[in-house]
Structures are given as C-alpha cells and as structure tokens.
Protein backbone atom coordinates (compact mmCIF):
# COMPACT_ATOMS: atom_id res chain seq x y z
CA UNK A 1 -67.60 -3.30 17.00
CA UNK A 2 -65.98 -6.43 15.61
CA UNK A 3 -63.81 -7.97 17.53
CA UNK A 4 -60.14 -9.39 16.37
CA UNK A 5 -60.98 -13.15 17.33
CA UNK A 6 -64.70 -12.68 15.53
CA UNK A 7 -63.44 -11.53 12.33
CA UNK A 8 -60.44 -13.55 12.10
CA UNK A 9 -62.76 -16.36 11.95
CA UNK A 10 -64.54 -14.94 8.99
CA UNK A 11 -61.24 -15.39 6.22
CA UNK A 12 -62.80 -16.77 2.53
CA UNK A 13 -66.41 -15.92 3.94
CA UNK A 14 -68.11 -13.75 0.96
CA UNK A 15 -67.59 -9.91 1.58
CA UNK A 16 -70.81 -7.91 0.49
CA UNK A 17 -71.73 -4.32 -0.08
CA UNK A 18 -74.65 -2.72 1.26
CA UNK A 19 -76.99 -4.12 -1.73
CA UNK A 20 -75.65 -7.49 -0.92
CA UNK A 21 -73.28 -7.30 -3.98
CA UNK A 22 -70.18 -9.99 -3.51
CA UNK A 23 -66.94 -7.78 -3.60
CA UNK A 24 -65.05 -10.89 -3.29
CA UNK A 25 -63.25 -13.12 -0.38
CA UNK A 26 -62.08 -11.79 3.21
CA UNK A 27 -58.80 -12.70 2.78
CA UNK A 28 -57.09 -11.17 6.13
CA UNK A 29 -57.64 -8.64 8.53
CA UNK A 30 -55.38 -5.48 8.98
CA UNK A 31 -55.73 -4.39 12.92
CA UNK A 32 -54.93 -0.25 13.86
CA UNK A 33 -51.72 -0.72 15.98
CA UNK A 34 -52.51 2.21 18.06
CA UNK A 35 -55.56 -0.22 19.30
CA UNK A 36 -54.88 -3.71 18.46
CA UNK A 37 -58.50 -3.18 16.85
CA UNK A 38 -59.45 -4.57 13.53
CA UNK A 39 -59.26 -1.61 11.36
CA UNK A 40 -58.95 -2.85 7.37
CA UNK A 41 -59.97 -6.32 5.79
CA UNK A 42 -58.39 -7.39 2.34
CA UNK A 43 -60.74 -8.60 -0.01
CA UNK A 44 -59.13 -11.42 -2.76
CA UNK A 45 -61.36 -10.33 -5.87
CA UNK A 46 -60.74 -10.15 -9.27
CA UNK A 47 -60.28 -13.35 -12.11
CA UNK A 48 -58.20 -16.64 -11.31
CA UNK A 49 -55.16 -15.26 -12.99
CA UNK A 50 -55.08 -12.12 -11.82
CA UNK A 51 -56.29 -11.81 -8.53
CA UNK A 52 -55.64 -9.01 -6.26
CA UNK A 53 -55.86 -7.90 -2.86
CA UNK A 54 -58.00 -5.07 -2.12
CA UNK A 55 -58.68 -2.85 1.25
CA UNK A 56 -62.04 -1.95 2.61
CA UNK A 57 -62.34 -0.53 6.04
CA UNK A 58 -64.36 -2.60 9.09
CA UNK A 59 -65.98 0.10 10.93
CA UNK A 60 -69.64 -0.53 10.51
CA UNK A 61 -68.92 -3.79 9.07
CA UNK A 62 -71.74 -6.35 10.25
CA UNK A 63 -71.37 -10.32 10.31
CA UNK A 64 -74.09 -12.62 8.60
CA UNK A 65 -74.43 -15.95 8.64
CA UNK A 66 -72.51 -17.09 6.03
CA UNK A 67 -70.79 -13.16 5.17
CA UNK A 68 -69.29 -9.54 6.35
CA UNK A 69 -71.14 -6.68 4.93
CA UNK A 70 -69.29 -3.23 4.94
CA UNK A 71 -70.95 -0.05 4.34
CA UNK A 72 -69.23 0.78 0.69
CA UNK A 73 -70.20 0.03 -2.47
CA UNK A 74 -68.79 -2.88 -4.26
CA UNK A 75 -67.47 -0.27 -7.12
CA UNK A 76 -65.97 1.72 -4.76
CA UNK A 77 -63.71 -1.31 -3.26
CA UNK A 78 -62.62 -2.83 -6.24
CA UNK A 79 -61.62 0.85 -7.34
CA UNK A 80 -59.66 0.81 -3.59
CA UNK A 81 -55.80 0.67 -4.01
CA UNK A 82 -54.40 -2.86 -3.64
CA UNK A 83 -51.95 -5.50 -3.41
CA UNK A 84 -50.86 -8.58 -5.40
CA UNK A 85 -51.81 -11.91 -3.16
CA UNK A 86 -48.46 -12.33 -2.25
CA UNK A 87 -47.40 -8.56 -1.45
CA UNK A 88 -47.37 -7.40 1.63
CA UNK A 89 -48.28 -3.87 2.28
CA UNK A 90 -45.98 -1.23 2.32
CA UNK A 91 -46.12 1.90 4.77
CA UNK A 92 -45.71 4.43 2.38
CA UNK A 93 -48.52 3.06 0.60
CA UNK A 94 -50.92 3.57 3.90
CA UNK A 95 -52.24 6.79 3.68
CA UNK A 96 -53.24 6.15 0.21
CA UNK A 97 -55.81 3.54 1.22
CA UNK A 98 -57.06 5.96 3.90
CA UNK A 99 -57.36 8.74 1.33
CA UNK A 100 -59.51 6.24 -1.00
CA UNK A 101 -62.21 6.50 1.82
CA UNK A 102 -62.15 9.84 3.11
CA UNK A 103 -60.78 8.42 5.98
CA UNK A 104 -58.02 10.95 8.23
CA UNK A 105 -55.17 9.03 8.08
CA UNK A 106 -52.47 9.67 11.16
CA UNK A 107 -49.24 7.53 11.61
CA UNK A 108 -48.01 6.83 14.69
CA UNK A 109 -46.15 9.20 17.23
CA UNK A 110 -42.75 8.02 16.04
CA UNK A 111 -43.59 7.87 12.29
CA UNK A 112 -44.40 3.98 13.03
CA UNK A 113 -47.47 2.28 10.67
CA UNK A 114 -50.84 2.65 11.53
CA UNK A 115 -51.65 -0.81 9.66
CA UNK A 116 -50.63 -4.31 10.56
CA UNK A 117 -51.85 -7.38 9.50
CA UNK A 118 -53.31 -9.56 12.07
C-alpha cells in the first residue's frame, strides 16, 4: 500500500502503465474519506493547450525511481472521465470514475463523497 505522505511526494513524476507507457504527469492525489487512504491519482495528460485531468485508481500502484506505475493500460486512462486543470471534481460525477474501472462505488453513510483531494 502507498502511503499518503509517499505519494504526495510523487506530483509531476511520469505516471506509467504496465508496459511502461507514459500516461502523463501525477498531478494530485484523491484520498477515500472513509480511510484517509490514497484512493485516485489525477494524471495531467493531453497537448499544451488542452490539457486535462484524468483519474486512475492507486491500488496496486508501485513507485520507481523516477515514476508510479498503475496496473491499467495507458488507453484505458486517457479514455477515464476527467477534469479541466482548474476544475475541481464534482460528487455527482464520482461514481462515474468508479464505473470506468469496474470498481463498486459506495458513498458515504450520509450521502457524503467518497473522493477528496489530498
């Protein structure tokens, strides 16, 4: 498991797929506020003028020397929903984002978000 402090650390390291494909830059980290453990990374990828924010998921994720490698493919991410680089993310948008992953996606007991950026 990564830990909060560990990744944090990480932010405009390369972001890599399993074949060692660049995604793009680890732009922040997204922590599950049920644990206060990092949970989703955003990824800054796309062309100078129109970058974007994408989310990939941080279980499994493994630190490099110089990288973080997650276990999806680098089509797969860009393909993940995202965010402009000055949006923040909105709740309702969530589950979405969970969905993209066949993840199980479960707000909190009171409705509250299950994402928050760290």
């Amino acid at each position: 498991m990564i830990r909060s402090a560990d990744i944090r650390e990480w932010r405009d390291h390369d972001v890599v797929d399993p074949k060692q494909h660049k995604i793009g830059l680890l732009e922040a980290v997204y922590v599950d506020t049920a644990t206060d453990e990092p949970a989703m990374a955003t990824v800054r990828t796309g062309l100078p003028s129109r970058r974007r924010l994408v989310f990939v998921p941080l279980d499994d994720a493994v630190l490099g020397p110089d990288y973080v490698k997650v276990p999806y493919a680098r089509g797969q991410v860009r393909k993940a929903p995202s965010i402009g680089t000055d949006d923040v993310l909105p709740a309702e948008r969530e589950e979405e984002i969970f969905r993209h992953y066949g993840m199980t996606y479960q707000a909190g007991a009171r409705g509250e978000r299950r994402l928050a950026r760290g």
